[in-house]
Protein backbone atom coordinates (compact mmCIF):
# COMPACT_ATOMS: atom_id res chain seq x y z
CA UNK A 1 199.58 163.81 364.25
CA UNK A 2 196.97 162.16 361.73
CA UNK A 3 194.16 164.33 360.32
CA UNK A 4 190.45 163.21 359.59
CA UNK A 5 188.39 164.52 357.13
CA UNK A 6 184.90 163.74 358.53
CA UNK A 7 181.27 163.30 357.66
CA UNK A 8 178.27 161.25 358.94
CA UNK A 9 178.42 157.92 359.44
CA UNK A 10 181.46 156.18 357.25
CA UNK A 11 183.30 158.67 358.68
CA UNK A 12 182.48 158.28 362.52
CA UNK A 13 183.13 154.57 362.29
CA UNK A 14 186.61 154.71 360.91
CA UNK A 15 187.27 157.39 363.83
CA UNK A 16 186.34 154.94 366.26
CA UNK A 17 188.13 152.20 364.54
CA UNK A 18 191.47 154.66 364.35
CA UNK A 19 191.33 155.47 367.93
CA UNK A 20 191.67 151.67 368.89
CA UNK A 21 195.33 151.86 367.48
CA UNK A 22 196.61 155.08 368.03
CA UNK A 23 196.54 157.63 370.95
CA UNK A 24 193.61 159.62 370.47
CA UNK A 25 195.13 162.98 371.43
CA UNK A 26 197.45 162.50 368.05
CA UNK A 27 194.11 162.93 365.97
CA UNK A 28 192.48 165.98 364.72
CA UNK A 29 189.20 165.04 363.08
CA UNK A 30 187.68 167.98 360.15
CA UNK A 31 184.15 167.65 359.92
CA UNK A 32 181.86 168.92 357.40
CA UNK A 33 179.16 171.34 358.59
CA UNK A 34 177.57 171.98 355.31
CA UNK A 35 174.42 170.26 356.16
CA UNK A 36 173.64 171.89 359.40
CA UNK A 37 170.53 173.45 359.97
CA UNK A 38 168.29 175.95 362.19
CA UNK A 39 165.50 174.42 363.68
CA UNK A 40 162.79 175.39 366.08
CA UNK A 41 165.17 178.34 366.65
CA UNK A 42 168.01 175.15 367.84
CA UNK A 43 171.17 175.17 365.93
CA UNK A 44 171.91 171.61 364.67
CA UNK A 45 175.29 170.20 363.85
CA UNK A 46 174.21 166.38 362.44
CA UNK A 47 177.78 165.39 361.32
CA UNK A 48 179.44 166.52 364.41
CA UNK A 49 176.69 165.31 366.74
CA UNK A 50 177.05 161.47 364.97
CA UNK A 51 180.95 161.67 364.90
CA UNK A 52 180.76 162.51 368.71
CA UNK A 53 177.75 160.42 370.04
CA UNK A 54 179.93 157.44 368.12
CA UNK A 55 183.74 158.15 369.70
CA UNK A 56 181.43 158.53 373.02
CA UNK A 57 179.82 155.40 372.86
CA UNK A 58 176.14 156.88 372.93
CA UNK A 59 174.99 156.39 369.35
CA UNK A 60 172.31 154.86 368.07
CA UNK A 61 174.12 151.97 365.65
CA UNK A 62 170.91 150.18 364.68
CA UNK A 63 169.52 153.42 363.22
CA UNK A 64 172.99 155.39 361.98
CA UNK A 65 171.98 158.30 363.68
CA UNK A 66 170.74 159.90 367.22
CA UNK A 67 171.40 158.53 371.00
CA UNK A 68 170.94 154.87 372.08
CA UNK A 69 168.25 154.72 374.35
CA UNK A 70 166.35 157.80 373.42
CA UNK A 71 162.93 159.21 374.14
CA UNK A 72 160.62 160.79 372.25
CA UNK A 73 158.30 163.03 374.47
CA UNK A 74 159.04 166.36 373.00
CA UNK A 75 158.88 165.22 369.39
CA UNK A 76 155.52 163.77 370.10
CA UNK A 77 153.86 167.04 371.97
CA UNK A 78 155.46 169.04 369.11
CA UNK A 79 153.34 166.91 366.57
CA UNK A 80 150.29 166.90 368.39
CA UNK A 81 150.90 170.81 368.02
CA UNK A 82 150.69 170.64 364.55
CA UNK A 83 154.58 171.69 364.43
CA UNK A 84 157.21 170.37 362.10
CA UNK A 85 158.13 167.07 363.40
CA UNK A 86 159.94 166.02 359.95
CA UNK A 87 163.55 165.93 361.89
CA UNK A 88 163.39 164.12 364.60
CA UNK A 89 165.45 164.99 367.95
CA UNK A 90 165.29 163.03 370.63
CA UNK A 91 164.73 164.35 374.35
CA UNK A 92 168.56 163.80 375.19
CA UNK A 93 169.76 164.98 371.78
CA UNK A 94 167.89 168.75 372.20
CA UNK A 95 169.94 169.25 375.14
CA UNK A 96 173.20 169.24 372.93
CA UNK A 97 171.37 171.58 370.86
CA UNK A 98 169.87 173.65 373.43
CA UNK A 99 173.80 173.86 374.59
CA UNK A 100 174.79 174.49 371.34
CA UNK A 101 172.48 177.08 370.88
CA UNK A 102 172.63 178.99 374.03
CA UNK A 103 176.70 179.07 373.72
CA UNK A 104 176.55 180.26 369.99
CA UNK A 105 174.29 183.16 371.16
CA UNK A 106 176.49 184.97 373.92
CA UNK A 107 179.35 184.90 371.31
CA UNK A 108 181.21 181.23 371.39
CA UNK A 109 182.39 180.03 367.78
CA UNK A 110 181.36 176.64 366.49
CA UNK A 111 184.76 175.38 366.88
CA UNK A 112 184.64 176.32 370.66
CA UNK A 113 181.39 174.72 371.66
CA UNK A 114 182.61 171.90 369.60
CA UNK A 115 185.27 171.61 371.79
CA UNK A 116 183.18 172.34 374.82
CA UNK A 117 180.92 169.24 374.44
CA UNK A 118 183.53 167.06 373.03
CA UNK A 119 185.44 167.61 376.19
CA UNK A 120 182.18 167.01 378.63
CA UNK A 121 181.57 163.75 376.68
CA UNK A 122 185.17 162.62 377.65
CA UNK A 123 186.70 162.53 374.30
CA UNK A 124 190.55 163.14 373.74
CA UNK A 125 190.65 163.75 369.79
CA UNK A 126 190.55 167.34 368.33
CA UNK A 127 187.20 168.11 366.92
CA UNK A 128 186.90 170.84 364.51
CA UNK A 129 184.13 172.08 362.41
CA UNK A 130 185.46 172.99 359.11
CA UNK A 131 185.02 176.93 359.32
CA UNK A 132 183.10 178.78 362.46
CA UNK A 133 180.95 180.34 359.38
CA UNK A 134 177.53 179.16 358.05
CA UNK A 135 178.20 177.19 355.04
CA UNK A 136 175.15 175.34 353.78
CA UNK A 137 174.78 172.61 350.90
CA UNK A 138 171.72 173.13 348.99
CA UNK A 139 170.17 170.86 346.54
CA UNK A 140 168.55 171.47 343.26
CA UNK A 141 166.36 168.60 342.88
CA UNK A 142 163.37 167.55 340.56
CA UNK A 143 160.23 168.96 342.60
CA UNK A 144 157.54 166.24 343.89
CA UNK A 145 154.64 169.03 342.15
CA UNK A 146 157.00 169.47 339.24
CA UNK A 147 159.56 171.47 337.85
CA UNK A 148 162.68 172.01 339.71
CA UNK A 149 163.68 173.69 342.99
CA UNK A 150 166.51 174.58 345.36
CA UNK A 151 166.51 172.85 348.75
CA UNK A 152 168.41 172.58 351.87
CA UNK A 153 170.20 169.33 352.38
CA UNK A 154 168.02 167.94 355.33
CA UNK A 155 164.63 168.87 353.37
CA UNK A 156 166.18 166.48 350.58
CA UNK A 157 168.15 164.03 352.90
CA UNK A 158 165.15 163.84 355.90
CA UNK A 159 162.13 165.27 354.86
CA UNK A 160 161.99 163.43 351.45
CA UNK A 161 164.23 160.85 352.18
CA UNK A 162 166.23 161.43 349.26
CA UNK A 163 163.89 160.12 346.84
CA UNK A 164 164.39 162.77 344.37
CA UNK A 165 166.63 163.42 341.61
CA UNK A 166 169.08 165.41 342.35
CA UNK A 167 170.52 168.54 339.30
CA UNK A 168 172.77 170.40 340.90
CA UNK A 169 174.28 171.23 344.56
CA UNK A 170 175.37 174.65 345.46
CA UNK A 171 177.79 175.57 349.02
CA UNK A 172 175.82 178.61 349.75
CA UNK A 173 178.46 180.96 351.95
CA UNK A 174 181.56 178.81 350.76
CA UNK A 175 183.39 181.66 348.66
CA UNK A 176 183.32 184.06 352.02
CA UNK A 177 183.76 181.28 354.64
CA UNK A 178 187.36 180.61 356.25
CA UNK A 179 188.98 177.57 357.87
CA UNK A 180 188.12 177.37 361.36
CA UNK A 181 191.44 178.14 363.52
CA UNK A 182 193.77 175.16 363.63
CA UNK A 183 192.66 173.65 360.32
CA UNK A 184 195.17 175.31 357.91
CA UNK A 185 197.67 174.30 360.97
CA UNK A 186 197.15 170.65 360.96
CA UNK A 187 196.98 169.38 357.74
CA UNK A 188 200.35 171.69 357.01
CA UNK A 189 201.51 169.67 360.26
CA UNK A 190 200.20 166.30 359.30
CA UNK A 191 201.71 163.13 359.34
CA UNK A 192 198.95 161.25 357.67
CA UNK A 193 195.57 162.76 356.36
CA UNK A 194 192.65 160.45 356.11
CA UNK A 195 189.77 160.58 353.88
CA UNK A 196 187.39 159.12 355.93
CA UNK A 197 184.59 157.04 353.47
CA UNK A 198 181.71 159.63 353.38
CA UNK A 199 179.69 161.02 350.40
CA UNK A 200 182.35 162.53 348.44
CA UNK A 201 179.84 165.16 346.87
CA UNK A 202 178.03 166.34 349.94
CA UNK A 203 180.44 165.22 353.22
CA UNK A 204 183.57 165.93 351.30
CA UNK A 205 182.65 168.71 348.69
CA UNK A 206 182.08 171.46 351.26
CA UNK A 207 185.07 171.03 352.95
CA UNK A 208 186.92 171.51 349.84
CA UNK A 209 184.77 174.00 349.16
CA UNK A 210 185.92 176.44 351.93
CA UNK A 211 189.07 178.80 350.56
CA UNK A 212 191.87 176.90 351.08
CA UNK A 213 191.34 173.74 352.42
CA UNK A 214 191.67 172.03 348.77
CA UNK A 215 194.92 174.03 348.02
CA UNK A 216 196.82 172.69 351.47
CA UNK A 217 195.38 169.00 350.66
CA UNK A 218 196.76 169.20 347.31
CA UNK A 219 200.25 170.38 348.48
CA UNK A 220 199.94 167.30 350.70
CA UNK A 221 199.00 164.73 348.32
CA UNK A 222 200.99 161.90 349.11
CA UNK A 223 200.38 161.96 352.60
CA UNK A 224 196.66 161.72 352.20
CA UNK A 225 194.77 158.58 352.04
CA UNK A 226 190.96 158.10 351.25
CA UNK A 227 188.66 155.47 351.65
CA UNK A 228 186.11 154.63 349.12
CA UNK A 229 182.70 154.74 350.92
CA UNK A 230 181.85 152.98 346.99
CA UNK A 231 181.59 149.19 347.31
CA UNK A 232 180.50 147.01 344.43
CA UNK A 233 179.03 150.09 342.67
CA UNK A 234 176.57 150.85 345.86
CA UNK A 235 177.01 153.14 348.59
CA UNK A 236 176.47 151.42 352.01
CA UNK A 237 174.63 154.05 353.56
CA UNK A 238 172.74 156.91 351.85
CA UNK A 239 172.55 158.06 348.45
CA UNK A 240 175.88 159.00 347.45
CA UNK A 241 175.61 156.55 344.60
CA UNK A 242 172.48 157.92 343.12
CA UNK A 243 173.96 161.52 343.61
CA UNK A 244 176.89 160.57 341.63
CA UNK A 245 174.88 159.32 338.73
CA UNK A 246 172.55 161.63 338.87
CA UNK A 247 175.15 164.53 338.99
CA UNK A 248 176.94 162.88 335.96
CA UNK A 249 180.32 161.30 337.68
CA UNK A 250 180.62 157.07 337.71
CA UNK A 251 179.02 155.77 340.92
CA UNK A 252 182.35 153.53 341.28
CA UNK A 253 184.89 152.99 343.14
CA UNK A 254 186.83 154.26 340.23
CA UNK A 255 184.18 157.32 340.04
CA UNK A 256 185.75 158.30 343.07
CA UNK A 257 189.17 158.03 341.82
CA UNK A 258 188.63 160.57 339.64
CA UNK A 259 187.00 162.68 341.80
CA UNK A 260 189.69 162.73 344.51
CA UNK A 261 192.83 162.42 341.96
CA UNK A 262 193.80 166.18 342.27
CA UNK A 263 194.27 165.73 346.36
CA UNK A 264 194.74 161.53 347.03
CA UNK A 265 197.51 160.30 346.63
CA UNK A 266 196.49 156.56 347.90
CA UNK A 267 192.65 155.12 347.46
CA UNK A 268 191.98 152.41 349.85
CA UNK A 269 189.38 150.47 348.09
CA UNK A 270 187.18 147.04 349.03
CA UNK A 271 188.10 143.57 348.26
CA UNK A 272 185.28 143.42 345.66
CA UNK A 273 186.42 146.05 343.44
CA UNK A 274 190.24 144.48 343.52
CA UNK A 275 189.21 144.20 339.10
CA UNK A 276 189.17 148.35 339.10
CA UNK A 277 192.88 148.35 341.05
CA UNK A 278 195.10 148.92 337.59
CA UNK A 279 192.36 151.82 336.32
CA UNK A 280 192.41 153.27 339.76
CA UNK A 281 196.03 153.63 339.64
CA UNK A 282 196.02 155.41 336.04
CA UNK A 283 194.07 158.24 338.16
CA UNK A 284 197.33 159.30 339.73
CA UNK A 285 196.06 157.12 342.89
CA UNK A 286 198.22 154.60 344.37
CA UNK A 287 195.25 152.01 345.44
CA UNK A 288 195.32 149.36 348.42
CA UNK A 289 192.54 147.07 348.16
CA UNK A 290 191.77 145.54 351.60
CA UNK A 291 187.53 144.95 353.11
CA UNK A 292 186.59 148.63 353.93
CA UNK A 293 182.95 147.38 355.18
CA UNK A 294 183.11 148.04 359.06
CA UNK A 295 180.38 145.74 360.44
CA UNK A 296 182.27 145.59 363.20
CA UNK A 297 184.57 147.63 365.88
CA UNK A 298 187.13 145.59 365.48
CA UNK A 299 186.83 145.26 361.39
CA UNK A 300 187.10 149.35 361.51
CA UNK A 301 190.17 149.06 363.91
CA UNK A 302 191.70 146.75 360.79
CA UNK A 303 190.64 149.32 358.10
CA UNK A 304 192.32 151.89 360.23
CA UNK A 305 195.63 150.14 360.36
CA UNK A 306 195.62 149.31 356.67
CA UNK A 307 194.80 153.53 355.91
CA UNK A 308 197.91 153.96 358.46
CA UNK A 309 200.47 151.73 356.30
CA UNK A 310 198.78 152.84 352.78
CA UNK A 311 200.49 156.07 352.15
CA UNK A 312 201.74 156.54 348.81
């Protein structure tokens, strides 16, 4: 069995990639579900939603986010309303919410619903949320009016479009959340865990965040590889460069290294930081340097087989 840790987009490619070479009913994808949100009463599961809209073959590549195709009706009656239109959801997209929503309030967990829709949408992974409890990543930035405040992660990611320095980031119900059932299980169980690329501070910092997650990936640390989602000093997608700079840690390849050297025992990093391989490796981290930029299906189905053959 290989194990995923998940988290936006990085993350959802390199699924889909991985599930070109293997069976998909050997993986077990962990996704991070510190950014979800409440909204317009709807409870909204973005990393989840773009991992499964990708392995389903519905998202919207062009704009990293959402369902191909989509429409926009309710979105536009809601503005003309004068309500918070800020976070855009599409007319298909609610419905997953409105599921979501419905099934959380007669009693289903996260991790069941999860399940649920992953199952309707004809996928044969395991999907799991990282813990059935609200955790939520909030973001001390450098206010717009001045001064400094505490955000949610969509009101910094969406709503200002991450154009803000960022101070400090706090897990808000990490210390009292627990592994969602079957976590614990399959990374003890494990024959390979992935680090998917994905912001390491705000995709992968939550999930480390919850009680013992860390603790069984650091038992495990030569059987787990991670992929850089650094290139060339720049994050592909998103700000997780900026964030590490801004939250004092080097927005490198190497940055990440560091980060991930009490838990990684192999880095897979690009071609174009092959210079930082011998510094890398004085992290603890066996490194493999191979083209991690998935501009393609078939160029993540390549990165996948390289993470497959780079345990340490």
């Amino acid at each position: 069995m290989l194990v995923a840790l998940a988290g936006g987009v990085g993350a959802a490619r390199l699924l889909a990639g991985l599930l070109d070479v293997v069976d998909p009913a050997t993986v077990t994808a962990v996704v991070n579900t510190g950014d979800d949100l409440v909204l317009h009463g709807l409870s909204i599961s973005p990393d989840i939603d773009t991992v499964t809209y990708t392995l389903a073959g519905l998202d919207d590549r062009a704009q990293g986010w959402g369902l191909a195709g989509e429409s926009w009706a309710v979105m536009g009656a809601l503005e003309a309303l004068g309500g918070a239109s800020w976070f855009r959801l599409g007319d298909r997209d609610l419905a997953t919410h409105l599921y979501r929503s419905e099934r959380l309030a007669r009693g289903a967990t996260l991790s069941e619903v999860t399940a649920e829709l992953a199952e309707r949408l004809g996928l044969r992974l395991t999907l799991l949320p990282m813990s059935d409890d609200p955790v939520r990543t909030l973001v001390t930035i450098d206010a717009p009016s001045g001064g400094v405040e505490e955000i949610s992660f969509q009101d910094y990611f969406v709503r200002l479009r991450h154009a803000v320095v960022v101070r400090s980031l706090r897990f808000s119900g990490a210390e009292a959340a627990h592994p969602a059932p079957g976590v614990l299980d399959a990374l003890a169980d494990a024959e390979l865990i992935i680090g998917c690329p994905s912001n390491p501070l705000v995709s992968i910092g939550p999930l480390l965040a919850v009680p013992g997650i860390e603790d069984a990936l650091v038992k495990r640390r030569d059987d787990v590889v991670a992929v850089s989602p650094i290139v060339g000093g720049a994050a592909l997608k998103g700000p997780a460069d900026r964030m590490l700079r801004e939250l004092g840690h080097d927005p490198s390849a190497l940055g990440v290294a560091r980060l991930y050297a009490p838990w990684v025992g192999t880095l897979v990093i690009d071609d174009v930081d092959a210079a930082l391989a011998p510094a890398v490796e004085r992290e603890r981290d066996r490194c493999v340097v191979t083209d991690t930029v998935m501009a393609s299906r078939a160029r993540a189905a390549a990165l996948a087989e390289v993470v497959r053959g780079a345990r340490a």
